[in-house]
N, C-alpha and C. Protein backbone atom coordinates (compact mmCIF):
# COMPACT_ATOMS: atom_id res chain seq x y z
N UNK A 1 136.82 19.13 14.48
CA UNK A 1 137.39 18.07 15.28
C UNK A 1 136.29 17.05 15.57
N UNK A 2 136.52 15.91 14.91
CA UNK A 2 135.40 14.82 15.63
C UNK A 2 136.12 13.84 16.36
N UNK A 3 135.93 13.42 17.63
CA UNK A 3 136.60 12.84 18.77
C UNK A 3 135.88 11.77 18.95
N UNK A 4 135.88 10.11 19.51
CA UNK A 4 135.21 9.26 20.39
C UNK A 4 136.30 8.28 20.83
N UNK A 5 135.16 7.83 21.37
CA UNK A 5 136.32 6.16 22.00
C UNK A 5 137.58 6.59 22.90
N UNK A 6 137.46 7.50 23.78
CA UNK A 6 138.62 7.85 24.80
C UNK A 6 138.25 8.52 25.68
N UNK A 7 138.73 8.13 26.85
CA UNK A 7 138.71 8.70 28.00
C UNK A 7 139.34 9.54 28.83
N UNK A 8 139.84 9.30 28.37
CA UNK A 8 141.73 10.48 29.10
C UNK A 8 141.66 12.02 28.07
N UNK A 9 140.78 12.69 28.94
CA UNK A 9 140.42 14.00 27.96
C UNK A 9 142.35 15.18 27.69
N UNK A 10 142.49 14.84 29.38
CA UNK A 10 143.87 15.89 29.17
C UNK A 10 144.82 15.72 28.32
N UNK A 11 145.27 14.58 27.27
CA UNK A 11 146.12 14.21 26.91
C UNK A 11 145.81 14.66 24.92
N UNK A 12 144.67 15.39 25.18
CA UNK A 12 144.00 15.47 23.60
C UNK A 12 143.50 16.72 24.02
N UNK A 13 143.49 17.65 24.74
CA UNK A 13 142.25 18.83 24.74
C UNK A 13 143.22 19.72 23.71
N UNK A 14 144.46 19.38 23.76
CA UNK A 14 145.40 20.91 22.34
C UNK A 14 144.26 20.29 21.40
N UNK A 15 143.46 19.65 20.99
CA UNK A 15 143.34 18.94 19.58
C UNK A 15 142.14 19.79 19.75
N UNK A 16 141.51 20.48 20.15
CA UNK A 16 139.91 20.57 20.18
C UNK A 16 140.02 22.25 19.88
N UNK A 17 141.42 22.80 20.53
CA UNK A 17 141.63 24.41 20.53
C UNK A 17 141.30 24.78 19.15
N UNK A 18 140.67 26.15 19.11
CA UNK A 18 140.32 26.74 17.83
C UNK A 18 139.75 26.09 16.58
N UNK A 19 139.07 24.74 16.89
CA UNK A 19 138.27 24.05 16.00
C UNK A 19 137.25 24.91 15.18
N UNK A 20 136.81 24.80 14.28
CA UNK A 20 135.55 25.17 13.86
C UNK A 20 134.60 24.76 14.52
N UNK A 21 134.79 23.30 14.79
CA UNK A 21 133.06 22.71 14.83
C UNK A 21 133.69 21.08 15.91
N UNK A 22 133.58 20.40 16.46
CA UNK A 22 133.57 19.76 17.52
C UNK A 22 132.05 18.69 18.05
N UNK A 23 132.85 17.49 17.34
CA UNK A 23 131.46 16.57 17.32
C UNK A 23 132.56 15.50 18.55
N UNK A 24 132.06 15.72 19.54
CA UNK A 24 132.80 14.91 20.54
C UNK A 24 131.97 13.51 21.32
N UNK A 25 132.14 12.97 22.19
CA UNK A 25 131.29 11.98 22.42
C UNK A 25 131.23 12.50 24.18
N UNK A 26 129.97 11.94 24.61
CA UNK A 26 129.77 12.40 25.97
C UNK A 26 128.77 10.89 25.75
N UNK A 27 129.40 10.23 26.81
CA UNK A 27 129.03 8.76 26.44
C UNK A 27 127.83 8.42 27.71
N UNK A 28 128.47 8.73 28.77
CA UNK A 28 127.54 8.03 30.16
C UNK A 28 127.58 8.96 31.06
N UNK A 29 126.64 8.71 31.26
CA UNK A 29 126.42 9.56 33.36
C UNK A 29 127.15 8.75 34.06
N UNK A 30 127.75 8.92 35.10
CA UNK A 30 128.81 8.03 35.94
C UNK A 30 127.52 7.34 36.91
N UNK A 31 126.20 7.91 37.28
CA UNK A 31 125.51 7.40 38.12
C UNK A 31 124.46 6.33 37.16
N UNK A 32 124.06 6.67 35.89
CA UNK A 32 123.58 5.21 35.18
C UNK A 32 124.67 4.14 34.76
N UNK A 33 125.89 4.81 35.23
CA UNK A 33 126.90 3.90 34.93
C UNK A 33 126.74 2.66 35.98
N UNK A 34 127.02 3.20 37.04
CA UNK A 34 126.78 2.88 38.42
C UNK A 34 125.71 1.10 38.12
N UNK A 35 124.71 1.97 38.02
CA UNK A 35 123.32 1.31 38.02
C UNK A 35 123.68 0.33 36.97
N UNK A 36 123.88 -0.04 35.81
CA UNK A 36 124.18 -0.42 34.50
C UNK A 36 125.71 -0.48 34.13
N UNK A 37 126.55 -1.32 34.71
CA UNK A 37 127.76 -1.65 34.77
C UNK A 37 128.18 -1.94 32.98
N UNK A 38 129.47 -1.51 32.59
CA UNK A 38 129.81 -1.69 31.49
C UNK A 38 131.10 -1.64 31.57
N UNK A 39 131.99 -2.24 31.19
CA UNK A 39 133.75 -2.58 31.32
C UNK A 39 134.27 -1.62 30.57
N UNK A 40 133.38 -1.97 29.38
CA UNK A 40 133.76 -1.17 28.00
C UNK A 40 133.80 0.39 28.16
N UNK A 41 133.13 1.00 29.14
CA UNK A 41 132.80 1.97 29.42
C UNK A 41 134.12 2.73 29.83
N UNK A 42 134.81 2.25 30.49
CA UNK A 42 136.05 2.52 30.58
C UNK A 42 136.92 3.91 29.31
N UNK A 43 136.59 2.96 28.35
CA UNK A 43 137.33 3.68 27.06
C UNK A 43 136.07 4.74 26.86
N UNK A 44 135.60 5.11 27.46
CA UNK A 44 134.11 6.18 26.81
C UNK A 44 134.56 7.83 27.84
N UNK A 45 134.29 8.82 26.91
CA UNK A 45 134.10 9.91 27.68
C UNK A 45 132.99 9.96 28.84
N UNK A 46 132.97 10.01 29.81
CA UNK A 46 131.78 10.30 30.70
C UNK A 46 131.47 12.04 30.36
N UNK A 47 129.96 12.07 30.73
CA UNK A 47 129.69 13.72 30.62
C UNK A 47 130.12 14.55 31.23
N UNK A 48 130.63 14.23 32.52
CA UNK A 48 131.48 15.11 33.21
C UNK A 48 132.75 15.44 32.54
N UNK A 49 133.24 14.65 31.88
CA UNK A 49 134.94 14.45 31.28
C UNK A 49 134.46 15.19 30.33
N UNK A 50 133.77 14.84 29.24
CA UNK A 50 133.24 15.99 28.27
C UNK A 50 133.26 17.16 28.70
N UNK A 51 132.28 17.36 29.61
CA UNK A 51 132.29 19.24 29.79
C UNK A 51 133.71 19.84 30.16
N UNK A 52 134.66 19.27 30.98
CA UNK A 52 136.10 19.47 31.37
C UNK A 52 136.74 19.39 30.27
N UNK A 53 136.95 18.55 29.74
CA UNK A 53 137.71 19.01 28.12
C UNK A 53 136.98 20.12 27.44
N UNK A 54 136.23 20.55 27.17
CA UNK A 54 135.67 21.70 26.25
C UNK A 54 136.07 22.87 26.96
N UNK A 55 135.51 23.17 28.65
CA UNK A 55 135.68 24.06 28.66
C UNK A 55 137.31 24.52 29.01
N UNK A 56 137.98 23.32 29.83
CA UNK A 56 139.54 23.58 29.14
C UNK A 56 140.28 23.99 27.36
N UNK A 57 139.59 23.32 26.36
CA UNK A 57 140.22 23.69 25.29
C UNK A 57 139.50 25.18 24.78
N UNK A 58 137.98 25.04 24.95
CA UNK A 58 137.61 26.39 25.22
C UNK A 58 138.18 27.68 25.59
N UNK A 59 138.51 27.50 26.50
CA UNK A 59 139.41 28.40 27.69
C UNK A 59 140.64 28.79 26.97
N UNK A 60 141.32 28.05 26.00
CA UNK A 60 142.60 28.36 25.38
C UNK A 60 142.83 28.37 23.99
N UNK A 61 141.18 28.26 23.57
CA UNK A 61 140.74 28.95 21.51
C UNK A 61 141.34 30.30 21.89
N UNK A 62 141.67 30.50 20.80
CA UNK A 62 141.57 32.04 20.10
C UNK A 62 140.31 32.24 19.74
N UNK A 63 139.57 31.25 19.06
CA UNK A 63 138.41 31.60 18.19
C UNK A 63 137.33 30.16 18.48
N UNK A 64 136.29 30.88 18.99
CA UNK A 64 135.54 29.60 19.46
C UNK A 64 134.52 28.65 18.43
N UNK A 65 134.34 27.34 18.93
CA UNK A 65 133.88 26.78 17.20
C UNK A 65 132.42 27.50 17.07
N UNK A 66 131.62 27.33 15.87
CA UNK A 66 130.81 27.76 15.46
C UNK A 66 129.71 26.82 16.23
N UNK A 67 129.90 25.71 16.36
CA UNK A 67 129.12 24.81 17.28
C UNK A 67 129.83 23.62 17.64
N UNK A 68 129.00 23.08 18.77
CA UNK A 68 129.11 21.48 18.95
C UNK A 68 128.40 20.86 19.28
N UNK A 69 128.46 19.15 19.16
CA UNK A 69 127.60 18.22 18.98
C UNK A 69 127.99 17.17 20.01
N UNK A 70 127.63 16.91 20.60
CA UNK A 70 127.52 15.41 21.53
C UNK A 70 127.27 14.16 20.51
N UNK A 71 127.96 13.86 21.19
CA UNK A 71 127.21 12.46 20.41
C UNK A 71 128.15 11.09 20.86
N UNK A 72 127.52 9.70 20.47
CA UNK A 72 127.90 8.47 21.06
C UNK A 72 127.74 8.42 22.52
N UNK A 73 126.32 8.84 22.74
CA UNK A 73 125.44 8.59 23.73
C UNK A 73 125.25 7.15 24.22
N UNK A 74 125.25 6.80 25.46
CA UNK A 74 125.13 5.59 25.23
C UNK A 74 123.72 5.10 25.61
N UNK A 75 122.84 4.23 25.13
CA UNK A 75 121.70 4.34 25.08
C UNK A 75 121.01 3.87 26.42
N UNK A 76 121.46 3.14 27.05
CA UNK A 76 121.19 2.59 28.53
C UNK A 76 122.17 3.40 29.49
N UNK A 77 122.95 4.20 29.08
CA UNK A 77 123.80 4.80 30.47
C UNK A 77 124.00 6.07 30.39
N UNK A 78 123.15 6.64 29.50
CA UNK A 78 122.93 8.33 29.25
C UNK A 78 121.61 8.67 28.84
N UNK A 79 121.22 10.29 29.09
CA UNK A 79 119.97 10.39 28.46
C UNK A 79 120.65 11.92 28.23
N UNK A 80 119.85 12.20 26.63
CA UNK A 80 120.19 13.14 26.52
C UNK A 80 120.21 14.68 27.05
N UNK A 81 118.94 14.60 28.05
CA UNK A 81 118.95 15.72 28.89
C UNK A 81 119.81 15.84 30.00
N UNK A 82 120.43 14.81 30.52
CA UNK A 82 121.86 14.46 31.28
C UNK A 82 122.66 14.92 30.64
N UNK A 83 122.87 14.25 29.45
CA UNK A 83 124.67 15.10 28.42
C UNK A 83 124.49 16.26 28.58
N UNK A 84 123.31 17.10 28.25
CA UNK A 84 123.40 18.68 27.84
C UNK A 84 123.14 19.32 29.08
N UNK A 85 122.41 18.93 30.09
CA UNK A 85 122.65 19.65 31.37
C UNK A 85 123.61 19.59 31.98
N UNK A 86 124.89 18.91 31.97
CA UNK A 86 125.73 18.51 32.55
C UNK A 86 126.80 18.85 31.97
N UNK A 87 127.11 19.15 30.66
CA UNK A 87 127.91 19.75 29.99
C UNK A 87 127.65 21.29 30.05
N UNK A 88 126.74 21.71 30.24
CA UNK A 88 126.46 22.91 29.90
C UNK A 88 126.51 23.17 31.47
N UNK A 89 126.30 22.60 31.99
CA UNK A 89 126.12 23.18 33.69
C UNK A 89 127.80 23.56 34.11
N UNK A 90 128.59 22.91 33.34
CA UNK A 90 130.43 22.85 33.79
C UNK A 90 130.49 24.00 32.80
N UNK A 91 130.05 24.55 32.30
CA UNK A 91 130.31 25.61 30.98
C UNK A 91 129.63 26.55 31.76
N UNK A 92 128.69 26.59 32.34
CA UNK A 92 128.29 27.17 32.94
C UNK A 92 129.10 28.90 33.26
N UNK A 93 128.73 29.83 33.56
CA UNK A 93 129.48 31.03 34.26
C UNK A 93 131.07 31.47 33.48
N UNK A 94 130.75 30.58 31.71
CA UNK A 94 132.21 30.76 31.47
C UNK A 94 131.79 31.75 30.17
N UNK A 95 132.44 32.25 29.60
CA UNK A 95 132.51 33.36 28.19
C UNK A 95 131.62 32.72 26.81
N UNK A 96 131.67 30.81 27.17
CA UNK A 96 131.26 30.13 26.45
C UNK A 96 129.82 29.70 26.30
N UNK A 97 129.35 29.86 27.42
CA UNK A 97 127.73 29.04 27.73
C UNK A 97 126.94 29.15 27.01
N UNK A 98 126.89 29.78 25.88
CA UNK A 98 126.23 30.05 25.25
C UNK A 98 126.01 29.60 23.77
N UNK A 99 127.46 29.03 23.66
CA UNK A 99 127.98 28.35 22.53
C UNK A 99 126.93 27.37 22.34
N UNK A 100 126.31 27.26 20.49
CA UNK A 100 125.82 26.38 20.51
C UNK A 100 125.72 24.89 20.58
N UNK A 101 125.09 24.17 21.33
CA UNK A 101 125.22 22.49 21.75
C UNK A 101 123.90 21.83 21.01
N UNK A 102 124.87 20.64 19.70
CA UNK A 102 124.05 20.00 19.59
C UNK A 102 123.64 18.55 20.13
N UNK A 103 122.84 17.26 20.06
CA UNK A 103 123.06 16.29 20.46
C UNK A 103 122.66 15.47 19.14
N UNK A 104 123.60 14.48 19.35
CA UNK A 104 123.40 14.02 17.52
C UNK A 104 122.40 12.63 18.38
N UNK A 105 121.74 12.62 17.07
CA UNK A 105 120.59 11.85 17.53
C UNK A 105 121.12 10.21 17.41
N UNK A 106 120.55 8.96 18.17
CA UNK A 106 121.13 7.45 18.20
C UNK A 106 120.79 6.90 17.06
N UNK A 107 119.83 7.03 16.04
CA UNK A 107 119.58 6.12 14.84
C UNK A 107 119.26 6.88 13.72
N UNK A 108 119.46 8.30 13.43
CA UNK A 108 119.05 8.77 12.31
C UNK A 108 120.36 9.72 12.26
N UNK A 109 120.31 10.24 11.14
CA UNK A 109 121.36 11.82 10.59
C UNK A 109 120.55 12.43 11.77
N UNK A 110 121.90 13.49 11.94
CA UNK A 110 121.72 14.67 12.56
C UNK A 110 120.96 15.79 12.02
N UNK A 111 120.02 16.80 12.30
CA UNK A 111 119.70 17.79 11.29
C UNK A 111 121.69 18.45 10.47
N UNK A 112 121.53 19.33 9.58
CA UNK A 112 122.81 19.54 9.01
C UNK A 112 123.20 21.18 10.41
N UNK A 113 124.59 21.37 10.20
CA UNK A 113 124.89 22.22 11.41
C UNK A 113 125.99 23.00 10.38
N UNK A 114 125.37 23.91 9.71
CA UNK A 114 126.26 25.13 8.77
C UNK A 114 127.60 25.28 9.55
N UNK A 115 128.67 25.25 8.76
CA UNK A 115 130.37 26.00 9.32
C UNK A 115 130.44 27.01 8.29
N UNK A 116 130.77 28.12 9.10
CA UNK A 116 131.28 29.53 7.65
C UNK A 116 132.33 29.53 8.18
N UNK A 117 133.15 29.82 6.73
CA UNK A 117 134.13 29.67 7.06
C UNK A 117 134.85 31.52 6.69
């Protein structure tokens, strides 16, 4: 499942259930949002909304993906140690936390992220 450009996580989390692999976007911190106003931002997952969709569609896999990836960071209103602490902090205490999290990097390929199938 690769996801971006939306904000309204509840209306899409069936789409994420029993994925293999899950390259989603975790766009802004709501508090560099704050600081660094963006309209556009609107249509963006915040990291909080990210971690709530995963660990909701999470919560209702049969079979959990092999990994996932963050990504469409936004470069002035996220940092990547924000996405992954913050996603992982709402994942936190769940069956999942452990699942691997990648963060796809802003200007180069990602390293490659094996699916067996």
């Amino acid at each position: 499942m690769v996801a971006t450009d939306f904000w309204h996580w509840q209306g899409v989390s069936g789409w994420f259930e029993d994925a293999d692999f899950i390259y989603v976007e975790a766009n802004h911190d709501r508090e560099l949002l704050r600081a660094n106003p963006n309209p556009r931002s609107h249509f963006h997952l915040s990291n909080e909304n990210c971690g709530r969709l995963l660990r909701h569609a999470l919560g209702r896999s049969r079979n959990l993906p092999q990994a996932v990836m963050l990504g469409h960071l936004s470069e002035i209103r996220n940092r990547l140690t924000l996405a992954r602490d913050t996603v992982l902090g709402i994942l936190d205490g769940s069956p999942y936390r452990n699942l691997p999290l990648h963060i796809a990097p802003r200007y180069e390929p990602s390293r490659e992220v094996q699916i067996f199938a």
